[in-house]
Protein backbone atom coordinates (compact mmCIF):
# COMPACT_ATOMS: atom_id res chain seq x y z
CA UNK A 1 0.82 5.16 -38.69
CA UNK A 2 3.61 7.47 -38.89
CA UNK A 3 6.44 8.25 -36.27
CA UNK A 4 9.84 7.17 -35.53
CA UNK A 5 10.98 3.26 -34.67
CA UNK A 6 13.37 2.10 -32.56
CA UNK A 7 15.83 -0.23 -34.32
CA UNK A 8 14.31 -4.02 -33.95
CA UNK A 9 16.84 -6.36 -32.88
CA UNK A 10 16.75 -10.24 -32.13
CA UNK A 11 16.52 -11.45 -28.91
CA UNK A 12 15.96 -15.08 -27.08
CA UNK A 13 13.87 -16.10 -24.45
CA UNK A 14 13.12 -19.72 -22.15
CA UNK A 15 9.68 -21.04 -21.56
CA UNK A 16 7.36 -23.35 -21.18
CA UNK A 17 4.49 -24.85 -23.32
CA UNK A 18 0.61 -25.49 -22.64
CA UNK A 19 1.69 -28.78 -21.73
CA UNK A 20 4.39 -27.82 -19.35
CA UNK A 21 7.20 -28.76 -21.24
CA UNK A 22 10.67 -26.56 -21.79
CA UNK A 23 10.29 -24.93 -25.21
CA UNK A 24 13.43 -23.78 -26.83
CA UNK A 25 14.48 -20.79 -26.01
CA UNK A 26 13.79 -18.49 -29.42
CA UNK A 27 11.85 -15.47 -30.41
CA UNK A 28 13.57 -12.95 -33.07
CA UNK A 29 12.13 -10.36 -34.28
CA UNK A 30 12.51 -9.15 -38.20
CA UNK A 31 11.46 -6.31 -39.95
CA UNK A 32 10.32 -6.21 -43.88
CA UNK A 33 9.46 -3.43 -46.15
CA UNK A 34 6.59 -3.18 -49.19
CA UNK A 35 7.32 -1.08 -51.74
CA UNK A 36 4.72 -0.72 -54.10
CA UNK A 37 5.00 1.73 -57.14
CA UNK A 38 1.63 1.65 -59.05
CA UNK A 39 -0.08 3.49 -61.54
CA UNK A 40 -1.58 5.82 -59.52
CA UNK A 41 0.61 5.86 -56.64
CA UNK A 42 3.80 4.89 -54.82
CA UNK A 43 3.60 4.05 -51.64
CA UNK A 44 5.80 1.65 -48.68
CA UNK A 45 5.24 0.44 -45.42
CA UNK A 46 7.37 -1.54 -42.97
CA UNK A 47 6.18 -4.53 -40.74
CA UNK A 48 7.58 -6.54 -37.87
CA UNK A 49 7.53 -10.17 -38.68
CA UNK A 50 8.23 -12.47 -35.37
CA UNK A 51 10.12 -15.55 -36.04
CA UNK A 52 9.37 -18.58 -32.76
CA UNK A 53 10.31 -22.07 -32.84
CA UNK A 54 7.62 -23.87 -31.91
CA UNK A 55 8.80 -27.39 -31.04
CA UNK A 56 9.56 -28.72 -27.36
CA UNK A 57 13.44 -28.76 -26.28
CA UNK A 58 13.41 -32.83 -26.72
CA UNK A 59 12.47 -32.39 -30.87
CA UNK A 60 13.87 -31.02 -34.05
CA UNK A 61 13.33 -26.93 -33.99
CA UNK A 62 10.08 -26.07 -36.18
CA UNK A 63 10.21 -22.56 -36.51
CA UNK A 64 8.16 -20.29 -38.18
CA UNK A 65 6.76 -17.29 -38.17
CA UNK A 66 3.92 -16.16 -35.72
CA UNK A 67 3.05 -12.61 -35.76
CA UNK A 68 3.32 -10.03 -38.75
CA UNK A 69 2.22 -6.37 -37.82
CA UNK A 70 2.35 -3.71 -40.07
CA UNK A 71 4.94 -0.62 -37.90
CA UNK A 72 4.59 2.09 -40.07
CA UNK A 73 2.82 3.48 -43.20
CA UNK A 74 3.99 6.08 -45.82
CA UNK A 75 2.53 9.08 -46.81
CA UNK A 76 0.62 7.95 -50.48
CA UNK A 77 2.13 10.01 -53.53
CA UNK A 78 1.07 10.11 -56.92
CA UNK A 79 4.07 8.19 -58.96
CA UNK A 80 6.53 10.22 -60.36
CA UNK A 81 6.46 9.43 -64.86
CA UNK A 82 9.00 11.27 -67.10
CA UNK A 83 6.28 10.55 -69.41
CA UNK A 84 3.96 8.22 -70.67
CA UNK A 85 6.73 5.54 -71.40
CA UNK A 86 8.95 6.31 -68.61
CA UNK A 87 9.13 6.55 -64.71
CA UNK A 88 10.99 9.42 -62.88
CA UNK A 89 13.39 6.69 -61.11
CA UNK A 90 15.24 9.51 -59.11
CA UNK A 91 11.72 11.15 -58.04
CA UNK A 92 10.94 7.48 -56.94
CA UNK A 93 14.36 7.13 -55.14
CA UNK A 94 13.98 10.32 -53.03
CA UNK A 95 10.18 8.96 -52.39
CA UNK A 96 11.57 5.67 -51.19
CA UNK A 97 14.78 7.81 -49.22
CA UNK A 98 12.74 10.44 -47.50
CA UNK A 99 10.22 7.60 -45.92
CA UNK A 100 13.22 5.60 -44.58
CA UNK A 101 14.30 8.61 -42.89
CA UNK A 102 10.88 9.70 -41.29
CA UNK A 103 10.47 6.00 -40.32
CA UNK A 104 13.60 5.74 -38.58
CA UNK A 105 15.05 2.99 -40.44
CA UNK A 106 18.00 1.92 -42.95
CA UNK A 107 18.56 -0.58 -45.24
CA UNK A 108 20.76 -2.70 -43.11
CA UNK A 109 17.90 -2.84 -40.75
CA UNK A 110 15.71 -4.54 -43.31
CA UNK A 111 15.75 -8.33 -43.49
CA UNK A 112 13.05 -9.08 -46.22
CA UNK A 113 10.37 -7.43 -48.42
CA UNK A 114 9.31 -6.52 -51.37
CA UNK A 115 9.71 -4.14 -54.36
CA UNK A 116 6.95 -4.41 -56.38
CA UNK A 117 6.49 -2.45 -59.72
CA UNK A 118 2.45 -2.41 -60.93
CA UNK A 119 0.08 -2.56 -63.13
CA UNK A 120 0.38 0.04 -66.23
CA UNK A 121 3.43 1.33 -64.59
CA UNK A 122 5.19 -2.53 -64.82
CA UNK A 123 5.13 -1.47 -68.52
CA UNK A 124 7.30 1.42 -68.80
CA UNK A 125 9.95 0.68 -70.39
CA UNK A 126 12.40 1.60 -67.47
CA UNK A 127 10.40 -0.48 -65.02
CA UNK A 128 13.53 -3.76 -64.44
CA UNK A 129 16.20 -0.43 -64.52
CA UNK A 130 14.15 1.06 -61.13
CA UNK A 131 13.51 -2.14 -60.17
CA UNK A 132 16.98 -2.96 -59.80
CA UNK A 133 17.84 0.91 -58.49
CA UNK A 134 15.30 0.28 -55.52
CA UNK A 135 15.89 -3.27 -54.81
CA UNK A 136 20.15 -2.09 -53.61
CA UNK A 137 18.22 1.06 -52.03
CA UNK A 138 15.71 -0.57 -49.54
CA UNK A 139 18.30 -3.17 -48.36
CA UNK A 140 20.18 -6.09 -49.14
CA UNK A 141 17.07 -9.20 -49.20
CA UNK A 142 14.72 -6.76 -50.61
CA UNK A 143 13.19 -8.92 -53.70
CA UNK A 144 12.69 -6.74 -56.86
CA UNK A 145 9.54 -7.73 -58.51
CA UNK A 146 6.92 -7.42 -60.89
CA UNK A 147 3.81 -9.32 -62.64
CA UNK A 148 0.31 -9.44 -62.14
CA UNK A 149 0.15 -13.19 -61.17
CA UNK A 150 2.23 -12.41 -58.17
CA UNK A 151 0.03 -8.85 -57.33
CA UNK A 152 -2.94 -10.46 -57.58
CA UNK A 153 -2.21 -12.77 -55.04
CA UNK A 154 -0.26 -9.68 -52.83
CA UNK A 155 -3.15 -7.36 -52.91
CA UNK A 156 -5.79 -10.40 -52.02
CA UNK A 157 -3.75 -11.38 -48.96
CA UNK A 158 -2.76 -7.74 -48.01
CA UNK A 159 -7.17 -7.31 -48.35
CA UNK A 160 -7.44 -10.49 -46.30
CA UNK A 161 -10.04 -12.14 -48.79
CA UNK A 162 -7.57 -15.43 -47.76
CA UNK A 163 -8.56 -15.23 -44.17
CA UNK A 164 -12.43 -14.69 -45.05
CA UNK A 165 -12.37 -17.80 -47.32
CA UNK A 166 -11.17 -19.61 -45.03
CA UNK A 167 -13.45 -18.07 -41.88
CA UNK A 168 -16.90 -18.00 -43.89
CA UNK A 169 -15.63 -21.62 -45.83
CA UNK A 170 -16.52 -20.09 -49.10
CA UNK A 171 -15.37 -18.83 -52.20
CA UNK A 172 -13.83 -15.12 -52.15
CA UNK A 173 -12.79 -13.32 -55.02
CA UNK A 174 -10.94 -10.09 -54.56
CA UNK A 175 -10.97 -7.89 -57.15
CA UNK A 176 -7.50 -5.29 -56.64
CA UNK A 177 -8.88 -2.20 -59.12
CA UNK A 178 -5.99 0.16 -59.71
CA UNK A 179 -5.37 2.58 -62.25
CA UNK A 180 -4.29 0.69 -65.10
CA UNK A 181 -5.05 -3.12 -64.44
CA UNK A 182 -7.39 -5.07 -61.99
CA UNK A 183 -5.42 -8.11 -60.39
CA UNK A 184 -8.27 -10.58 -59.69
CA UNK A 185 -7.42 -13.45 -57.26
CA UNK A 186 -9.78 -16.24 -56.07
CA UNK A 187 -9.61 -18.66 -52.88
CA UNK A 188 -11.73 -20.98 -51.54
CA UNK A 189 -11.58 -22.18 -48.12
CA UNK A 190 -8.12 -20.10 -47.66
CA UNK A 191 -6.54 -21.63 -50.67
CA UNK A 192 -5.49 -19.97 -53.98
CA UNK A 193 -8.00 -21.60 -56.78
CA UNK A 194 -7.06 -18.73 -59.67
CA UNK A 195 -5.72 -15.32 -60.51
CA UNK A 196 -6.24 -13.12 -63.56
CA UNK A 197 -5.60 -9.77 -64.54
CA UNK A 198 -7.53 -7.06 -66.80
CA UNK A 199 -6.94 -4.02 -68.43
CA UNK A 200 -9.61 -2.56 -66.54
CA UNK A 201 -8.84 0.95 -64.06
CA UNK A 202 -9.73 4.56 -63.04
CA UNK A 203 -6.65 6.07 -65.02
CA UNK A 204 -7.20 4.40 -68.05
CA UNK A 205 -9.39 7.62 -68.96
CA UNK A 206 -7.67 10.40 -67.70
CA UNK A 207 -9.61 14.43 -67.43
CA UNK A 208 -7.82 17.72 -66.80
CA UNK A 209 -9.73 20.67 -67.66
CA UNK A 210 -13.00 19.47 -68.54
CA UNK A 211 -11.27 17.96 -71.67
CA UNK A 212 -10.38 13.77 -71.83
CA UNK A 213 -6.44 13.96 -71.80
CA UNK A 214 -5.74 10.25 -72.22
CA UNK A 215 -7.57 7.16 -73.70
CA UNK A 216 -6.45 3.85 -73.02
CA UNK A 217 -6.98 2.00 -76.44
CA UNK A 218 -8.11 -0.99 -75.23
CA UNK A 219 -11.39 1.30 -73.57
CA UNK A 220 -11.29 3.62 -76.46
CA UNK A 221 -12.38 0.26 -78.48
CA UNK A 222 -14.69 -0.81 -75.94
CA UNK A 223 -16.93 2.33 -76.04
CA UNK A 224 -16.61 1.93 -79.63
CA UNK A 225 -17.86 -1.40 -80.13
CA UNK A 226 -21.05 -0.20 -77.65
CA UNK A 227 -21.48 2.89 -80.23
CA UNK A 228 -19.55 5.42 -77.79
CA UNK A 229 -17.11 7.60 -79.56
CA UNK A 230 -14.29 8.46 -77.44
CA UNK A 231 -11.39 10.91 -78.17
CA UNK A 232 -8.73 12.43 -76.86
CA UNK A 233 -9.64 16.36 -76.27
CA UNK A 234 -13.16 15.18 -76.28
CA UNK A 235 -15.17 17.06 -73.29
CA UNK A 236 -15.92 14.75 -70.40
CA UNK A 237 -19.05 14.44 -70.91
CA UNK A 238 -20.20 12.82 -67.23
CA UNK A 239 -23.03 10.96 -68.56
CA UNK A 240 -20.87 9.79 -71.40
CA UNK A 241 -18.23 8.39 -69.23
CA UNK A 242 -20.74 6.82 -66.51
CA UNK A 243 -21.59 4.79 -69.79
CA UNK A 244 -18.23 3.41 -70.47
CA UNK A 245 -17.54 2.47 -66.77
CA UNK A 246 -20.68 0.42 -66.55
CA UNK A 247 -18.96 -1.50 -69.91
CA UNK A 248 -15.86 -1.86 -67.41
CA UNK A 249 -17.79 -2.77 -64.96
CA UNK A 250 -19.80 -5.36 -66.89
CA UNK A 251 -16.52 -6.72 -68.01
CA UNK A 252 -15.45 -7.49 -64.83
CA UNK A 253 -18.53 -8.93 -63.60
CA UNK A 254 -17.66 -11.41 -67.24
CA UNK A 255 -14.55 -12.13 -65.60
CA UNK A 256 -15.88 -13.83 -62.38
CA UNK A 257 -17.99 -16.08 -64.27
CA UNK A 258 -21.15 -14.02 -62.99
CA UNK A 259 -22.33 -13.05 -66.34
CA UNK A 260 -21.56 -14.70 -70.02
CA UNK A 261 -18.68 -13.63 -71.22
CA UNK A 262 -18.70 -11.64 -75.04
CA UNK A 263 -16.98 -10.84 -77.70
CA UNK A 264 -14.69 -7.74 -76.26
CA UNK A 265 -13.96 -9.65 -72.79
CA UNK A 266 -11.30 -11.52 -74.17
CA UNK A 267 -9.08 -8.93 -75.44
CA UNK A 268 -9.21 -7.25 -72.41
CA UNK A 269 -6.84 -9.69 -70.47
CA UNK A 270 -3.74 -7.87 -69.55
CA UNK A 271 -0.57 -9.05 -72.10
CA UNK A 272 -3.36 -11.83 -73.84
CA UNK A 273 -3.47 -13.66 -70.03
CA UNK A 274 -5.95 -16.32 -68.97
CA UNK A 275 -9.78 -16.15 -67.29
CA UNK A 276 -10.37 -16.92 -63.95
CA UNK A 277 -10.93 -21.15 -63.77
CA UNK A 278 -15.20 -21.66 -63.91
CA UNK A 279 -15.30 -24.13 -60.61
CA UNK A 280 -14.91 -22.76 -57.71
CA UNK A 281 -17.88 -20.70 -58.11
CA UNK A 282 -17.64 -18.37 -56.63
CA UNK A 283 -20.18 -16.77 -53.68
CA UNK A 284 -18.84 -13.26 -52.37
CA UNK A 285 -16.08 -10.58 -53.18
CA UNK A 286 -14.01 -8.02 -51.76
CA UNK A 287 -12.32 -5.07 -52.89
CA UNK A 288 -8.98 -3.19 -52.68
CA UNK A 289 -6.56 -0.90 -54.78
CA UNK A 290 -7.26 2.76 -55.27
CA UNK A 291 -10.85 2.37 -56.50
CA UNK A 292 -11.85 0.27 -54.10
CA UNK A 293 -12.93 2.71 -51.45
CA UNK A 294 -14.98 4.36 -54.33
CA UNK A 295 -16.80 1.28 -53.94
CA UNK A 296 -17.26 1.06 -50.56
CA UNK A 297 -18.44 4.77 -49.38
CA UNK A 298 -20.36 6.69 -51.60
CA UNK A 299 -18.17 9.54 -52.87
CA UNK A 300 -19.58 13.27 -52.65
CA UNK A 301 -18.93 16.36 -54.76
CA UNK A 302 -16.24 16.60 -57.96
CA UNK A 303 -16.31 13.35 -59.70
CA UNK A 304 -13.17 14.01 -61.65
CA UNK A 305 -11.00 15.06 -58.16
CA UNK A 306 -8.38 12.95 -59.38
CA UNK A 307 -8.16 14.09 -62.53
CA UNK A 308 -9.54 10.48 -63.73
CA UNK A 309 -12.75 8.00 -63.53
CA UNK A 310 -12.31 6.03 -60.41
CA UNK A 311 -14.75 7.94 -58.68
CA UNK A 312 -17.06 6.93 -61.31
CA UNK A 313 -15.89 3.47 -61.76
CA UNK A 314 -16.33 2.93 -58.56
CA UNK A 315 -19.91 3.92 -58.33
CA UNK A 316 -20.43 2.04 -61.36
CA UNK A 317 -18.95 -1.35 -59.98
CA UNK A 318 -20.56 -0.61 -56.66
CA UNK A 319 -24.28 -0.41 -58.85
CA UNK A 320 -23.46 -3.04 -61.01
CA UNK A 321 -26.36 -6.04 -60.67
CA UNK A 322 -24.40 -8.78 -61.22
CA UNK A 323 -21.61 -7.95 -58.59
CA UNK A 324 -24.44 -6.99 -56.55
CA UNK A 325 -25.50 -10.51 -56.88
CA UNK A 326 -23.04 -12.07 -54.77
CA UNK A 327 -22.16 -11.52 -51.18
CA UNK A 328 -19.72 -8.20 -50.39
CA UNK A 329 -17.22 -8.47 -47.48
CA UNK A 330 -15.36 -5.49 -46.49
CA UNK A 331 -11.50 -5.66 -47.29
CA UNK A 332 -8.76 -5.49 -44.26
CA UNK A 333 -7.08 -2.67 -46.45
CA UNK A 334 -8.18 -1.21 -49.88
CA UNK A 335 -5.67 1.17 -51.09
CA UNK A 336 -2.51 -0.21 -49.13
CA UNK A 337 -3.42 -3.66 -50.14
CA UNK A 338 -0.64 -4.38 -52.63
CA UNK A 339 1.75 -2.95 -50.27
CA UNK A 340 0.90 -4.44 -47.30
CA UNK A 341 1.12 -7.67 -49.35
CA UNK A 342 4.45 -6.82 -50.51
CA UNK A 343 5.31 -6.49 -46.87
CA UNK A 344 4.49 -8.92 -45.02
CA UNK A 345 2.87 -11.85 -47.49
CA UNK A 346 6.30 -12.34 -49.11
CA UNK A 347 8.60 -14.08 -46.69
CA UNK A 348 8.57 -17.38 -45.32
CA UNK A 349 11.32 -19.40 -43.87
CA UNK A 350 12.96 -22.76 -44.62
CA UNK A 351 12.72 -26.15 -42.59
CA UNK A 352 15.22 -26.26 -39.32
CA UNK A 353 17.39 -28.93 -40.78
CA UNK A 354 19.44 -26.94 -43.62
CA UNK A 355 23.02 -26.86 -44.83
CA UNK A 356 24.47 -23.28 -46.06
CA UNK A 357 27.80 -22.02 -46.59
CA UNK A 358 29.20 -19.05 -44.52
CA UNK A 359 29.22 -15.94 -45.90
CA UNK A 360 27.61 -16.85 -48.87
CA UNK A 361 24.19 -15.65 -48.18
CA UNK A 362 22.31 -13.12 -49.23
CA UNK A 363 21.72 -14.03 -52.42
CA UNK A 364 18.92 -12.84 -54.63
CA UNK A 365 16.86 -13.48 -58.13
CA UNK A 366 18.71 -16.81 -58.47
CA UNK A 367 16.61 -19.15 -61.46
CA UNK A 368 14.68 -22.40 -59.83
CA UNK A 369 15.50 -25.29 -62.29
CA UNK A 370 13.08 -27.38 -61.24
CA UNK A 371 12.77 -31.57 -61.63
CA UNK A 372 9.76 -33.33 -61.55
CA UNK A 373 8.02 -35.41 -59.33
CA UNK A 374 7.87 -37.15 -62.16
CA UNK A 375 11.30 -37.14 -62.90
CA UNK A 376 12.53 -38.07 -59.73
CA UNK A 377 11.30 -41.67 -60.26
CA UNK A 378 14.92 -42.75 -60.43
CA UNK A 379 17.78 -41.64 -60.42
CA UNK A 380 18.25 -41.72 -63.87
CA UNK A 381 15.82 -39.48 -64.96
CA UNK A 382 16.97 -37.44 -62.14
CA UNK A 383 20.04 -36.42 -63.85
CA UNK A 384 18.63 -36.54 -67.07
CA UNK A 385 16.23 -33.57 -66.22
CA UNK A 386 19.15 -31.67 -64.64
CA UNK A 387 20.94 -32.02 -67.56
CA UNK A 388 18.58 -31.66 -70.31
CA UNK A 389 17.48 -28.08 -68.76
CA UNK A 390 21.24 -27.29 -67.70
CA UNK A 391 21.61 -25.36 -71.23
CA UNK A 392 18.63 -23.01 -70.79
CA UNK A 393 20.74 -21.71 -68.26
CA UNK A 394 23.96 -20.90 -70.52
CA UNK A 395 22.52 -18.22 -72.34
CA UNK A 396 26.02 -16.78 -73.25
CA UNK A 397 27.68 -20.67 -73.22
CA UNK A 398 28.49 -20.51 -69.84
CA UNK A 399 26.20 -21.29 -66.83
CA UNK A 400 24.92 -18.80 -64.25
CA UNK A 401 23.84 -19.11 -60.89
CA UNK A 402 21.04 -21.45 -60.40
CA UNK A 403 19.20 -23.37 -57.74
CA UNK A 404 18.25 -27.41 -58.51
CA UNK A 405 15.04 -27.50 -56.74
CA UNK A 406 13.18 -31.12 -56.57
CA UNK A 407 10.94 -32.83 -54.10
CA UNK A 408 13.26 -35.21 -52.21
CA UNK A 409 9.54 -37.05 -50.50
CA UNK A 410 10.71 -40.42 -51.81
CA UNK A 411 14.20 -40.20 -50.60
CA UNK A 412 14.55 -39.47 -46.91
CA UNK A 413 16.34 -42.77 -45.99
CA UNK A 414 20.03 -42.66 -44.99
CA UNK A 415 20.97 -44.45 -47.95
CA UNK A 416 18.80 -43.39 -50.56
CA UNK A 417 20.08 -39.74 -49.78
CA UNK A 418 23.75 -40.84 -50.54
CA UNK A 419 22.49 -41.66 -53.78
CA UNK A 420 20.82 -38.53 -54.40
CA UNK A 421 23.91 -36.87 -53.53
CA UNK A 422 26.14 -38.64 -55.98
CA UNK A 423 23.50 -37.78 -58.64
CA UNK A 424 23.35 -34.44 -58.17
CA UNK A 425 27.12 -34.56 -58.27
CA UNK A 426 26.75 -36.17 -61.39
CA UNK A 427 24.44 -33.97 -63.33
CA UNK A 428 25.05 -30.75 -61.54
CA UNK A 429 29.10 -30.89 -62.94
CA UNK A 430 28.53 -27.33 -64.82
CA UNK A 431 27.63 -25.64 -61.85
CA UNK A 432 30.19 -27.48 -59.04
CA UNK A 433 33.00 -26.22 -61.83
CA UNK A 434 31.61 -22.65 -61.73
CA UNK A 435 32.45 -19.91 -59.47
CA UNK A 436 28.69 -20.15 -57.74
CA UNK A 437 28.03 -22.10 -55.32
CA UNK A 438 25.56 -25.10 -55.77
CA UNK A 439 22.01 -24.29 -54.19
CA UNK A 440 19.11 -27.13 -53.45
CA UNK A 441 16.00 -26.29 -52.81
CA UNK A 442 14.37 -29.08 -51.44
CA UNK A 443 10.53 -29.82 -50.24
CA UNK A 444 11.42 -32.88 -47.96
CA UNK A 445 12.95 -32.39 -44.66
CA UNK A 446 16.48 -33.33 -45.42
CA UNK A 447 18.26 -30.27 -46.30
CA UNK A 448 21.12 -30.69 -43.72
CA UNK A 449 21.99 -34.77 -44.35
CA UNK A 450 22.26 -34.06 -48.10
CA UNK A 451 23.83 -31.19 -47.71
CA UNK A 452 26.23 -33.14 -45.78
CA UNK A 453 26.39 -35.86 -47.94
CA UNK A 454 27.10 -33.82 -51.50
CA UNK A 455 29.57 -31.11 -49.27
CA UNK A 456 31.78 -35.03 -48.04
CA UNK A 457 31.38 -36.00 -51.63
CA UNK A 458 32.99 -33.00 -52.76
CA UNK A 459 35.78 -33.02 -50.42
CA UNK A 460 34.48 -29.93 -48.85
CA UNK A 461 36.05 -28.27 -51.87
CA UNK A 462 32.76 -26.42 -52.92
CA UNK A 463 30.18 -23.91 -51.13
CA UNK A 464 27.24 -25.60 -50.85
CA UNK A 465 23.54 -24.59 -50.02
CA UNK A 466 20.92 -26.74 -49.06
CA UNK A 467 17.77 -25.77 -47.80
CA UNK A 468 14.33 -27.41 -47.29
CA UNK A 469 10.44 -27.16 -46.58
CA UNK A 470 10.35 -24.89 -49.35
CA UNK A 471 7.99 -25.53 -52.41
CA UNK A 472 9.02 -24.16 -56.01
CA UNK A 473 7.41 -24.37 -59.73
CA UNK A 474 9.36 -24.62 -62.71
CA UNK A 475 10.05 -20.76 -63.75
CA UNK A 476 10.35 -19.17 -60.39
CA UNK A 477 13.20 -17.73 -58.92
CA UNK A 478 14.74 -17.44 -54.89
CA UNK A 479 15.90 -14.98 -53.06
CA UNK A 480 17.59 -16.73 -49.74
CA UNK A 481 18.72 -14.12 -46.57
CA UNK A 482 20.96 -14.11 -43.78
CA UNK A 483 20.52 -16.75 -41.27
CA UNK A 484 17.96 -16.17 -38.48
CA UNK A 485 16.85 -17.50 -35.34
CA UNK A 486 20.17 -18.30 -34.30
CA UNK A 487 20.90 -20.20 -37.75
CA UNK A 488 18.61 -22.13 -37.95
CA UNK A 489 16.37 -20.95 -40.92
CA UNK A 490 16.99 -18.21 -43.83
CA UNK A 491 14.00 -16.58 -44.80
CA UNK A 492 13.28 -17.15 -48.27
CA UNK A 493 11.09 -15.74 -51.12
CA UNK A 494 9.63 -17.60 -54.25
CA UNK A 495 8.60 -15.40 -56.83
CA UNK A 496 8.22 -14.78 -60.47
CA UNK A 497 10.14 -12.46 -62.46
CA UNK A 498 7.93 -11.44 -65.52
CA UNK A 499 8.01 -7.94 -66.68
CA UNK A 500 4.61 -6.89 -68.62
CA UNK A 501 6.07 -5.44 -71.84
């Protein structure tokens, strides 16, 4: 969908509920932008996401969000590389600029998103330095990020496997096949069981003239090992190459546990990462990324039309008997997974009940330090997590901007919160004698009373952030927007920074 967009802007309304009661008045209106610069191709899209609170006038607001619809859809290009090693970060700029324009937006009319750099392209070694470039370009809560945890789980949702877990109550594995990697996530029932990542894709073998003009070593030492010799300026020899894509496709069929794995499938885990768990077994697939519709419709005429193999890849997966073994359900989106992922499977937005500092917010890529369930036994080993992990934060002796995130589940009582206050006081000292404000991310609803509680504590002499119904790992990092929905909620995204060099 292409065209122009009038500018979205919030707006309240009064109702009732099924049950006849006066709902508060509240409906805003977002929008969010994927950017997804892959292999192959580079591509955005923008979505509406529609914020509601969905509790009664006479409760505490529960907002969240209710409808995401994608608004508009780029054209796809091929991404722009300086080289082999390096991406054409102006050429990507202009993509990224020219698409804003014939959308009808700007970056102050984006709220959230997500600029996502993948698979072989993550590995340039310019990928953070356009990450950062794009992320000030598309807006200012646009998340720059990268990793093939975090795409697997982008291109699954933005295919919808998620929602056909949960609908058929099995176990759905979608298999994202791109140009350099394929991002493998698994759900069952509509919940996240495991995510790999291979070294498996259509432009890992690349064909201009009749003549192979790149080999991907990893492949190059597959067909090798299966008595293929492969080289660089080598014809491409159809029959030769249908060969090594039924390895590939072999390989992945290892990877979901539907075959036994051997001795190459290991080494073909992208940066040494982990199989997929064995249990959940798992019953049916989908598929998405640029192969994917190679897959699905049987592709006529020049098999090398894009100057790779997905064509033949494709076919090869698609013939493959052990994928053929399970059940196939077609995909929501195949190419525009990833980004539509980006777009509108990023965001979500805090509890009702938070505490934040004017003016403070946006604020973006800030480090989770993270205590433990575990940890938050008492209060004692409370501060002795915060301060234990405090130093991996100094990396130049002083510390940066971080966010204490803990559970709070145990703590929700008026008293017991004052306590938690006066121990984050305690153990957070580094950070309240900073410049940055102190940030809690919290999982229990009680993100306004403590923030309350540490802000009287302090004398009201230090910003102070406090937000809640948001749940964090150790190793992930925030980005927290702009109040919505008349202040009561920032949206907020979790994510991972890990760059695949």
């Amino acid at each position: 969908m292409r065209g122009i967009f009038p500018r979205v802007r919030a707006f309240s309304i009064g109702g009732t509920n099924y049950e006849g009661k006066r709902v508060n008045a509240l409906h805003e209106v977002i929008l969010s932008v994927g950017i997804d610069i892959g292999t192959s191709t580079t591509q955005l899209i923008f979505s509406r996401l529609t914020i509601e609170n969905r509790a009664s006038s006479y409760t505490v607001p529960r907002i969240q969000i209710v409808e995401k619809e994608v608004i508009y859809r780029s054209l796809i290009y091929f991404t722009p590389l300086k080289s082999s090693t390096e991406i054409d970060a102006e050429a990507v700029k202009k993509i990224v600029r020219d698409e804003y324009k014939a959308a009808g937006m700007t970056p102050e009319d984006v709220k959230t998103g997500a600029v996502i750099i993948t698979g072989e392209t993550a590995r340039k070694q310019n990928a953070n330095d356009v990450l950062e470039a794009l992320s000030d370009l598309a807006g200012d809560f646009v998340v720059a990020t990268a990793g093939p945890d975090l795409e697997s789980v982008l291109s699954a949702r933005g295919a919808g496997t998620d929602k056909l877990s949960r609908e058929h109550r099995t176990t759905v594995a979608n298999l994202d096949v791109g140009g350099g990697t394929t991002n493998i996530a698994v759900y069952e029932k509509g919940t996240l069981r495991g995510v790999c990542c291979l070294d498996i894709g259509g432009r890992l073998i690349k064909v201009d003239g009749g003549s192979i003009t790149y080999l991907f070593p990893k492949i190059q030492a597959l067909a090798k090992a299966h008595g293929i010799s492969l080289s660089v300026g080598d014809p491409a020899e159809e029959q030769k190459l249908r060969k090594v894509c039924d390895l590939m496709a072999d390989q992945l069929a290892q990877s979901l546990h539907l075959k036994q794995a051997d001795v190459d499938h290991a080494g073909l885990y992208t940066n040494g990462g982990n199989p997929l768990p064995t249990q959940p077994e798992i019953k049916a697939i989908t598929f998405s990324g640029g192969v994917a519709d190679c897959v699905y419709q049987q592709m006529e005429g020049d098999i090398f039309r894009y100057g790779d193999i997905g064509v033949l890849l494709g076919q090869a997966i698609r013939a493959n008997p052990e994928l053929q073994a399970v059940q196939l359900f077609q995909a929501a989106e195949t190419i525009r997974a990833t980004v539509v992922g980006a777009g509108t499977h990023t965001t979500e937005v805090s509890g009702s009940t938070i505490h934040y500092a004017e003016g403070k917010l946006p604020i973006k890529n800030i480090p989770i330090l993270k205590v433990s369930e575990e940890d938050e036994a008492s209060l004692e080993t409370f501060k002795s997590s915060v301060t234990q992990q405090m130093p991996l934060y100094k990396p130049e002796g002083k510390v940066e901007q971080i966010a204490i995130a803990f559970n709070g589940e145990k703590r929700t009582s008026f008293a017991e919160i004052q306590k938690l206050a006066a121990a984050i006081i305690e153990s957070a000292k580094e950070v309240i004698e900073s410049k940055y404000p102190l940030i809690l991310v919290v999982e229990a609803d009680i993100g306004k009373v403590l923030g309350n509680a540490v802000n009287v504590l302090l004398d009201f002499k230090k910003d102070v952030i406090c937000i809640d119904g948001i749940k964090t790992l150790s190793g992930d990092y925030v980005d927290i927007g702009e109040p919505v929905a008349d202040g009561h909620v920032v949206p907020v995204v979790i994510k991972t920074l890990i760059f695949n060099t």
